[in-house]
Protein backbone atom coordinates (compact mmCIF):
# COMPACT_ATOMS: atom_id res chain seq x y z
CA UNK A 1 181.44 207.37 51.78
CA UNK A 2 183.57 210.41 51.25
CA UNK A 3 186.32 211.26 53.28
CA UNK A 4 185.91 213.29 56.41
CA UNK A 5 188.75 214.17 58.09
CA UNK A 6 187.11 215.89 61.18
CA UNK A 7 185.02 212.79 61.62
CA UNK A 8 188.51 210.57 61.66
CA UNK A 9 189.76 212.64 64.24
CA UNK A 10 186.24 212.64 66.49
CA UNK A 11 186.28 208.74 66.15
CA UNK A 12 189.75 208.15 67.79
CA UNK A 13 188.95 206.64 71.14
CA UNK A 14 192.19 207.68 73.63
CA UNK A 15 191.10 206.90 77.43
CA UNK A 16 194.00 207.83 80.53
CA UNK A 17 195.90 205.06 82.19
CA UNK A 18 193.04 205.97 85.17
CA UNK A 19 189.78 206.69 82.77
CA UNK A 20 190.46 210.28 82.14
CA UNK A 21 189.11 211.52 79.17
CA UNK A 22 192.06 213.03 78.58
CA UNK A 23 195.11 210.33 77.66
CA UNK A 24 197.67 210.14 80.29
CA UNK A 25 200.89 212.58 79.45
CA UNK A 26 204.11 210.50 79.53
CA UNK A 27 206.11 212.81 81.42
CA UNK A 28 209.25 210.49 81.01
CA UNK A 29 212.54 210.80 78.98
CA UNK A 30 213.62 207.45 79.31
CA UNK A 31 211.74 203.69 79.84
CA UNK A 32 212.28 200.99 81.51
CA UNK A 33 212.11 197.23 79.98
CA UNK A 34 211.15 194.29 81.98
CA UNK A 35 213.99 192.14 80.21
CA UNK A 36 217.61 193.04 78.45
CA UNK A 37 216.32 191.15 75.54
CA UNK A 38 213.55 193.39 74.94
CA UNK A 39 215.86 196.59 75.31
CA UNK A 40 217.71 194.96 72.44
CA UNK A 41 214.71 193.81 70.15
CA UNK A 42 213.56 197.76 70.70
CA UNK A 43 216.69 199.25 69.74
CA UNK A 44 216.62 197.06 66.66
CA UNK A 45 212.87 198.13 65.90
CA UNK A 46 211.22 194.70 66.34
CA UNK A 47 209.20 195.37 69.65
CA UNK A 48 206.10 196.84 68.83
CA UNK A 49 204.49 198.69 71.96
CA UNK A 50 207.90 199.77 73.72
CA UNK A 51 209.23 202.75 74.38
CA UNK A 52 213.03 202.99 74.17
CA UNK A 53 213.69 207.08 74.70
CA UNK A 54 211.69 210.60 74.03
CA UNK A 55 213.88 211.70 71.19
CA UNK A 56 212.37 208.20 69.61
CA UNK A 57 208.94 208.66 70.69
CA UNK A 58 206.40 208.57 73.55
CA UNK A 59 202.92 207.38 73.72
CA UNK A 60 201.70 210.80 74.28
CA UNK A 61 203.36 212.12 70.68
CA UNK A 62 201.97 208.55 69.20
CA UNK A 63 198.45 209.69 70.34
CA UNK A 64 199.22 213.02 68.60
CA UNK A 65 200.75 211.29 65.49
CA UNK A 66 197.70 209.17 65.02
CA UNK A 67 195.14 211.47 64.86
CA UNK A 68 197.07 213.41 62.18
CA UNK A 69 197.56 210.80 60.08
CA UNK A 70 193.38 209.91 60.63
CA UNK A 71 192.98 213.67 59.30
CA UNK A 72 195.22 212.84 56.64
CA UNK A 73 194.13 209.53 55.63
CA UNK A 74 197.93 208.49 56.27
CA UNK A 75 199.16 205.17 57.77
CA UNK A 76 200.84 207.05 60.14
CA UNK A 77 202.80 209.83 60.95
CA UNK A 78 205.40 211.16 63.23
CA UNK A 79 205.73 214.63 65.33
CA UNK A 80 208.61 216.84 65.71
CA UNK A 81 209.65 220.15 67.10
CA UNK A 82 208.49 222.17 64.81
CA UNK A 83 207.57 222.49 60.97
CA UNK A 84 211.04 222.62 59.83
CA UNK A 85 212.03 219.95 61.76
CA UNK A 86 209.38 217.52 59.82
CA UNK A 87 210.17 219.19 56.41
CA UNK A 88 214.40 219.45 56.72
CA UNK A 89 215.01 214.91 58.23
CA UNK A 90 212.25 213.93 55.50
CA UNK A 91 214.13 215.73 53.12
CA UNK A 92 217.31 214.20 54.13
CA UNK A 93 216.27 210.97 54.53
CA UNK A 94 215.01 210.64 51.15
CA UNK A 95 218.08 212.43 48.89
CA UNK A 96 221.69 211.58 48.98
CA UNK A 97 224.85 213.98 47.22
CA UNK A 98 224.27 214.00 43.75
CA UNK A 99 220.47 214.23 44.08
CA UNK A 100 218.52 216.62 42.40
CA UNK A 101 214.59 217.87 44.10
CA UNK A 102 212.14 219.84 41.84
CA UNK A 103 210.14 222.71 44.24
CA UNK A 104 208.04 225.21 43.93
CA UNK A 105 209.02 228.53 43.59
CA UNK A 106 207.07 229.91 45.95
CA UNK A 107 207.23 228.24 49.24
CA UNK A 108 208.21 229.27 53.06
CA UNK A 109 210.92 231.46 53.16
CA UNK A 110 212.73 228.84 55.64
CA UNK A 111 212.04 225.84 53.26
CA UNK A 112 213.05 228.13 50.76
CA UNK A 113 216.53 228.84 52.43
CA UNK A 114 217.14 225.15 53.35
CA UNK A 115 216.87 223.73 49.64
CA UNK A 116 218.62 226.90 48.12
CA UNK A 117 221.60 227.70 50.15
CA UNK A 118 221.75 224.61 52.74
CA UNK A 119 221.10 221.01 50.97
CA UNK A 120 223.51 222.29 47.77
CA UNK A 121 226.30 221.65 50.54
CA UNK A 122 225.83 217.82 50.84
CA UNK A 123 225.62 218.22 47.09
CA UNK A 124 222.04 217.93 46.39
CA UNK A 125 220.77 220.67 44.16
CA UNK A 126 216.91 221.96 43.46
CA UNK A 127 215.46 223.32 40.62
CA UNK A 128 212.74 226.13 41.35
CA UNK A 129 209.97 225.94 39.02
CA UNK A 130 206.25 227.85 38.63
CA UNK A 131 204.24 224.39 40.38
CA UNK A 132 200.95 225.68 38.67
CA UNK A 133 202.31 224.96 34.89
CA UNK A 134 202.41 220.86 35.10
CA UNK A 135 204.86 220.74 32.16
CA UNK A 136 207.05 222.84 33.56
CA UNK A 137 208.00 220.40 36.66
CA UNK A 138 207.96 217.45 33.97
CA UNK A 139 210.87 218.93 31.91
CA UNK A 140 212.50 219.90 35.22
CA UNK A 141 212.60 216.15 35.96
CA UNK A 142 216.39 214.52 35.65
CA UNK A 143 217.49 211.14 35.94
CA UNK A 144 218.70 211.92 39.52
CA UNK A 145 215.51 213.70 40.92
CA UNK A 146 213.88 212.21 43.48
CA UNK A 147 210.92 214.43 45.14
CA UNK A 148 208.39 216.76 44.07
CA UNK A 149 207.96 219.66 46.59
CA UNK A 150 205.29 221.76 47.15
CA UNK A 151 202.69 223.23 49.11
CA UNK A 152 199.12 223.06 48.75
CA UNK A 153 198.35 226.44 49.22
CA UNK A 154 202.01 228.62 48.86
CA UNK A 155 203.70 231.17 51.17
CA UNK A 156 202.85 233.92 50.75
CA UNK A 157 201.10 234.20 47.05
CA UNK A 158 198.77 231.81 47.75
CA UNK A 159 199.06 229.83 44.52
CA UNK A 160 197.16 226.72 44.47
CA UNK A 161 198.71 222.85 43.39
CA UNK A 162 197.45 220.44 41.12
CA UNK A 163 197.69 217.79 43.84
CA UNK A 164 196.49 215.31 41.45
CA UNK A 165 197.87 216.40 38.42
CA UNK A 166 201.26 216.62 40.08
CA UNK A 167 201.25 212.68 41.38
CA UNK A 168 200.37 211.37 38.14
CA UNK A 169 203.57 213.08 37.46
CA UNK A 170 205.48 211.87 40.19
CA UNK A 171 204.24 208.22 39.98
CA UNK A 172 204.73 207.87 36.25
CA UNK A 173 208.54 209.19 37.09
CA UNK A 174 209.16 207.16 40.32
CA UNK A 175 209.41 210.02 42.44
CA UNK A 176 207.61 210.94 45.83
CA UNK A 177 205.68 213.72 46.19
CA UNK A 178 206.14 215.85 49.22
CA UNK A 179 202.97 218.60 49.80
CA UNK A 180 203.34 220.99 53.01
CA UNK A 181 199.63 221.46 54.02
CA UNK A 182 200.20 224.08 56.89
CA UNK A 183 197.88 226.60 55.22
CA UNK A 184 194.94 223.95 54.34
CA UNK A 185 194.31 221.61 56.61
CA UNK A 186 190.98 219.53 56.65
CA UNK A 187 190.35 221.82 53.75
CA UNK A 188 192.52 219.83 51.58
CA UNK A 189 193.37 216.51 52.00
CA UNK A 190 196.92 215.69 49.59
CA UNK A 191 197.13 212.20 50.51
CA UNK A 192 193.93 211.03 49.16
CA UNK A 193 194.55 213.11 46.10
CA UNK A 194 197.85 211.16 45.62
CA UNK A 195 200.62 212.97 47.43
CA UNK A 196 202.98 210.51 49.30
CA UNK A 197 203.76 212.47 52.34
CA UNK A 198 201.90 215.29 53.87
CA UNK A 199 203.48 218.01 56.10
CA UNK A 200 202.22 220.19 58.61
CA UNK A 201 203.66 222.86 60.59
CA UNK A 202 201.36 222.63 63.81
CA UNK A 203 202.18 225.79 65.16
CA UNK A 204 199.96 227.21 62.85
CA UNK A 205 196.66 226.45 62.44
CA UNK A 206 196.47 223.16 63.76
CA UNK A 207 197.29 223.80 67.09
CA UNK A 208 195.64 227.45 66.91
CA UNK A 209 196.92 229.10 70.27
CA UNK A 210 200.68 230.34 69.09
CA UNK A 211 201.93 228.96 72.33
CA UNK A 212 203.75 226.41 71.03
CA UNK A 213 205.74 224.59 67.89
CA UNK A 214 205.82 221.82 65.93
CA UNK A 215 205.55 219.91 62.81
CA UNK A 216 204.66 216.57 61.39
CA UNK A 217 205.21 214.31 58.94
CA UNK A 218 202.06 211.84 57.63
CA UNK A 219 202.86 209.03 55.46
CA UNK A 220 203.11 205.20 55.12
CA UNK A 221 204.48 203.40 58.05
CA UNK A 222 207.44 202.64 56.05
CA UNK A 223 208.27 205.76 55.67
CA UNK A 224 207.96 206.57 59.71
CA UNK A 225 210.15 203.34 60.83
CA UNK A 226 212.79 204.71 58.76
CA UNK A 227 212.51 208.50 59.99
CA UNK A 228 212.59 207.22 63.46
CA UNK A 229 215.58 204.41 62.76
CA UNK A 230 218.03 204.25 65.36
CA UNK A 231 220.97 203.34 63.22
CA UNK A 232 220.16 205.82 59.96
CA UNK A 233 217.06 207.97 60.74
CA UNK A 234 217.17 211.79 60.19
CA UNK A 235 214.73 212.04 62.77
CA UNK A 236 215.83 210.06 65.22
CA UNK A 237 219.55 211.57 65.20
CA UNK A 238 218.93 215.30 64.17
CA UNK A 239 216.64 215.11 67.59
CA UNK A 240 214.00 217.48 66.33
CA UNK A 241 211.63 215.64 68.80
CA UNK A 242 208.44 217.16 70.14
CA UNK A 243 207.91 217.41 74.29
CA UNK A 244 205.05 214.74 75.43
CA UNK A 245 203.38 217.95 77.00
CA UNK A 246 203.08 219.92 73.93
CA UNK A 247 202.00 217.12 72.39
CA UNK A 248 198.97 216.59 74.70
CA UNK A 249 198.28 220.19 74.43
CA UNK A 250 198.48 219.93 70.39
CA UNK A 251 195.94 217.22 70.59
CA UNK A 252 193.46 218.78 72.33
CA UNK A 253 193.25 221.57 70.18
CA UNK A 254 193.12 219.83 67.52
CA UNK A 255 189.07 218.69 68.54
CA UNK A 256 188.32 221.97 67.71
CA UNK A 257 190.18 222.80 64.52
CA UNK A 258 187.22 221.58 61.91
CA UNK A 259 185.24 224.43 64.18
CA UNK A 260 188.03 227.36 63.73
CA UNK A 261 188.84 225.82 60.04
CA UNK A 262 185.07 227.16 59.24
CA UNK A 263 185.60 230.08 60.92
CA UNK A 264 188.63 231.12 59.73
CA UNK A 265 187.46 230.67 56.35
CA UNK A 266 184.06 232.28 56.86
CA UNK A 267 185.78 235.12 57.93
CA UNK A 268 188.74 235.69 55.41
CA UNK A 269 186.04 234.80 52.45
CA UNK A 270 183.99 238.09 53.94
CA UNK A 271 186.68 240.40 53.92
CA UNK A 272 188.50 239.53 50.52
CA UNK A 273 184.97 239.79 48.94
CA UNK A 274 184.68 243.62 50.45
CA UNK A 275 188.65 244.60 49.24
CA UNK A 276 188.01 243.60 46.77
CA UNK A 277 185.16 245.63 45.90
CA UNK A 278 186.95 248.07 47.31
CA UNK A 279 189.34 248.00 44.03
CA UNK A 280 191.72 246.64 46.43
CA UNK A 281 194.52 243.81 44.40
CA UNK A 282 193.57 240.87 46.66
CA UNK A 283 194.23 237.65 46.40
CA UNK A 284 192.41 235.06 47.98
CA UNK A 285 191.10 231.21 46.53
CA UNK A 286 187.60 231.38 47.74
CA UNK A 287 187.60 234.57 44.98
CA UNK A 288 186.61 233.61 41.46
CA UNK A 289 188.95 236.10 40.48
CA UNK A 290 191.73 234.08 41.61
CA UNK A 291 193.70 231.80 39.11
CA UNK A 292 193.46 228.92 41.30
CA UNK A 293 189.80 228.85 42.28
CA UNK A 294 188.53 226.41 40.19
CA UNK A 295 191.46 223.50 41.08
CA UNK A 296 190.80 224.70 44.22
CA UNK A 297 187.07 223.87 44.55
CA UNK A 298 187.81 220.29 42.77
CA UNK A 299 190.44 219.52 45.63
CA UNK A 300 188.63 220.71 48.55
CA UNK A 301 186.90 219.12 51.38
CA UNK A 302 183.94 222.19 50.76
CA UNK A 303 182.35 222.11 54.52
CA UNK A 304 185.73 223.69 55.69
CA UNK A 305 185.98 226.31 52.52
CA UNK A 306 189.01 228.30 51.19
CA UNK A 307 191.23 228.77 54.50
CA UNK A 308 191.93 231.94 56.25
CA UNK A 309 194.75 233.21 54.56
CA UNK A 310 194.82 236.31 52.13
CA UNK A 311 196.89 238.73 50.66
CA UNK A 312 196.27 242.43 49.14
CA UNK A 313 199.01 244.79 47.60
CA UNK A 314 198.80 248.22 48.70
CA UNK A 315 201.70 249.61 46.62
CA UNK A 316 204.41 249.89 48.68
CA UNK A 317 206.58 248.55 51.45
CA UNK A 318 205.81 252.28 52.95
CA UNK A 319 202.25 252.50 52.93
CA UNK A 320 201.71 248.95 54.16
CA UNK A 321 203.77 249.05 57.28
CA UNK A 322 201.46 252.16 58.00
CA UNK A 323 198.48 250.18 57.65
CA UNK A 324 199.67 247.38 59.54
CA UNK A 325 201.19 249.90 62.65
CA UNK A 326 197.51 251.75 62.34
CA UNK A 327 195.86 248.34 62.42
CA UNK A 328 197.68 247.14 65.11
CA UNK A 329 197.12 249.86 66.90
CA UNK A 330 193.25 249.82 66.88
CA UNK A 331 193.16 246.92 67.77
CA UNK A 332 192.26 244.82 64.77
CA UNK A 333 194.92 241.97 65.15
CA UNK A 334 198.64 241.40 65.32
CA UNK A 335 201.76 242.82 63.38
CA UNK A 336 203.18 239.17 63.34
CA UNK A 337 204.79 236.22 61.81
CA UNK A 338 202.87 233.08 61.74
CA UNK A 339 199.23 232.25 61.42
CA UNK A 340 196.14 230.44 63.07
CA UNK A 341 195.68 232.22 65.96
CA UNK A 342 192.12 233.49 66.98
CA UNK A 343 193.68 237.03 66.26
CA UNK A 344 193.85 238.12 62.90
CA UNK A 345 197.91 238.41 62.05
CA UNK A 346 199.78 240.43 59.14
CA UNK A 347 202.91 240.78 57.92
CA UNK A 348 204.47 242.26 54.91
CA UNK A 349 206.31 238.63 53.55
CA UNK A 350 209.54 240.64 51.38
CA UNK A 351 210.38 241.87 54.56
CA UNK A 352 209.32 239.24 56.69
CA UNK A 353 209.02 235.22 56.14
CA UNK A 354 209.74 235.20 53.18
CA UNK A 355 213.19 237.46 53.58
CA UNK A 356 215.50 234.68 52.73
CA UNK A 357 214.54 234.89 49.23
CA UNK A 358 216.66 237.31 47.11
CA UNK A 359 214.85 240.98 45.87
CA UNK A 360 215.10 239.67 42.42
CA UNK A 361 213.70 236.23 42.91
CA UNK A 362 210.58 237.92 44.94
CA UNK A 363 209.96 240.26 41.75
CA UNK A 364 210.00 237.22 39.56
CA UNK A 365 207.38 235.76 40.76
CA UNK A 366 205.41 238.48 42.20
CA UNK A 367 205.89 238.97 45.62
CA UNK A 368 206.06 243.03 45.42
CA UNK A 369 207.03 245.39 48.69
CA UNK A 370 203.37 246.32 49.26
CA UNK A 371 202.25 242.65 50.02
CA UNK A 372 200.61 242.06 53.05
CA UNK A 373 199.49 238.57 54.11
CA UNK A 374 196.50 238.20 56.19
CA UNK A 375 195.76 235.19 58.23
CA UNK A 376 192.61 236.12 59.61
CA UNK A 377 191.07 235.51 62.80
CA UNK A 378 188.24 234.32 64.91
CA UNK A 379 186.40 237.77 65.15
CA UNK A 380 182.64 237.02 65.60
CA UNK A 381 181.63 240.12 64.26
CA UNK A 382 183.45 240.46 60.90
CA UNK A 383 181.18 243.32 59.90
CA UNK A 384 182.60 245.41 62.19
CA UNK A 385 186.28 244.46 61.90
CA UNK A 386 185.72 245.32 58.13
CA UNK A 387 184.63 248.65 58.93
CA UNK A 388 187.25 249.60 61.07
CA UNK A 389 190.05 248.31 58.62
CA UNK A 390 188.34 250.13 56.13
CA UNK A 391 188.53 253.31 57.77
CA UNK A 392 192.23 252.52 58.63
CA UNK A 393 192.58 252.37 54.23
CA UNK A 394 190.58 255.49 54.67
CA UNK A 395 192.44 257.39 56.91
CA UNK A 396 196.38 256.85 55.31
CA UNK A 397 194.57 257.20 51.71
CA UNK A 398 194.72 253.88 50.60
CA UNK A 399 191.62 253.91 49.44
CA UNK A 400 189.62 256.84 48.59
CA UNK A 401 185.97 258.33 49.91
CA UNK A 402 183.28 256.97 47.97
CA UNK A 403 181.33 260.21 47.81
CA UNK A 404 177.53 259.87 46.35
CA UNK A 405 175.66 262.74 43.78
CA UNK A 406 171.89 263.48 45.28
């Protein structure tokens, strides 16, 4: 049977301490132990079903935990904070000084920033390479690498990884790959295409509200133990732990997600066909136009389709903050970082998320000044948001009246 991950979240059964349908929140920092002994096995990891402290873990971010790593097809996984602070202790835990990581080039500005300027200071250096030319990351590969990095989808061009192509790679090298899936998730599932460990930022689309942060990292329970050791952990002592009550909030969002997921992606696929036809530059994976389509349809989990994220180029930094203000101001969505939310969001990346990457990096691999990222929204009547963003274009001369000869 193929692999649904919507269905492996729907069949987790989690009932409250008093039937609720709901699970119980643990609104504790601390627990107590019926015996000394049993404080001691815990803080030495051998008592299964304890709770020690929050900054460890609580039952209600295990609940959250476990149906991520059911979407993901993961042993297990473990919640934090935010997306950062799953990405940056994984990171860490893995490498030591004189290690060497191979990433994409094009990846969020923050990851970006962490591997470039902060990770060379504990001596551990990256090499940035174009992740859709397989050979390339091969002859990157030095006898002290130790992860592949990359996201499924990237920030913000939207390039697409060879998942598959990339493990056979990493396992033939004895590496671990590490795949952020924070703009694809149930769309693509990394883990059963032979990624290692799967990230999420779930302040995104997972959780779908913007009211919140967090992250997560899916991968064997091996992996997890370690992340949340006592003794040497990097999550455990950078404290990048998630609150029990955002967790429970997380997780019930997340029974709707394979319903937004379609949505989202409905929506986006509509408008990036009208730009463009439009003779708008847009970029989008559900386009056949795009470079990355056709990996893209052999990765995907098809019911949830290409994501909600696009991009167009409108020429200049200039004329797209226009657009955006004039969007914004008709109400068509949100002049704003981040993504997922029911309301359609854009931002113009150079200037924006991805602003920790030097001007002459961004022109190298294409990220101009008149980028703007879409992720769209929820609308239900994407007809009509296309007209009115069309007469926006119209009306600062982005695009041009189509006039007709009778």
């Amino acid at each position: 049977m193929a692999f649904k991950p919507a269905n492996k979240i729907q069949d987790l059964q989690y009932f409250g301490e008093f039937g609720g349908v709901n699970p119980s929140i643990s609104d504790s920092s601390t627990y107590t132990f019926l015996s000394a002994k049993t404080m001691f096995d815990t803080f030495e990891g051998n008592a299964d079903g304890c709770y020690l402290y929050s900054r460890h873990t609580t039952p209600s971010n295990l609940y959250l935990g476990e149906a991520l790593a059911a979407m993901e097809g993961t042993e297990t996984a473990n919640v934090s904070a935010s997306g950062m602070g799953a990405i940056t202790p994984t990171i860490l835990q893995l490498c030591k000084t004189g290690d060497h990581i191979i990433s994409s080039r094009t990846i969020y500005g923050g990851t970006y920033a962490f591997l470039k300027n902060f990770t060379p200071r504990m001596g551990i250096d990256t090499s940035f390479v174009d992740i859709t030319k397989l050979e390339a990351v091969e002859a990157a590969i030095t006898p002290n690498t130790k992860i592949i990095y990359c996201e499924s989808v990237s920030n913000p061009l939207l390039e697409i990884a060879d998942i598959a192509g990339l493990a056979k790679i990493a396992k033939k090298h004895g590496l671990q790959l590490l795949v952020d899936n924070t703009f694809s998730p149930l769309t693509i599932s990394p883990a059963k295409l032979g990624a290692d460990i799967v990230l999420h930022s779930l302040t995104k689309f997972i959780n779908g509200s913007s009211d919140t942060m967090g992250g997560v990292v899916c991968g064997s329970q091996e992996l997890i133990d370690t992340l949340r050791n006592v003794n040497d952990g990097a999550s455990m002592l950078l404290g990048a732990s998630m609150d029990s009550l955002r967790a429970a909030s997380i997780l019930k969002n997340m029974r709707t997600l394979h319903i937004r997921m379609k949505q989202h992606s409905h929506n986006a696929l509509f408008l990036a066909e009208k730009f463009e036809a439009d003779g708008l530059k847009t970029v989008y994976p559900g386009l056949a136009s795009h470079k990355g389509h056709e990996l893209f349809k052999s990765m995907m989990n098809e019911e949830y389709g290409f994501g909600g994220m696009l991009t167009i180029d409108v020429g200049s930094l200039d004329k797209a903050n226009e657009l955006m203000e004039l969007m914004q101001e008709r109400n068509l969505g949100y002049l704003a970082v981040s993504l997922g939310f029911y309301k359609t969001l854009f931002s113009a990346p150079g200037t924006s998320t991805s602003s920790e990457i030097p001007e002459e990096e961004q022109a190298q691999m294409g990220l101009s000044e008149g980028l703007i990222r879409f992720s769209i929204g929820l609308d239900n009547d994407i007809e009509r948001t296309y007209q009115m963003m069309r007469q926006c274009m119209l009306d600062i001369g982005i695009l041009q009246p189509k006039y007709s000869l009778n």
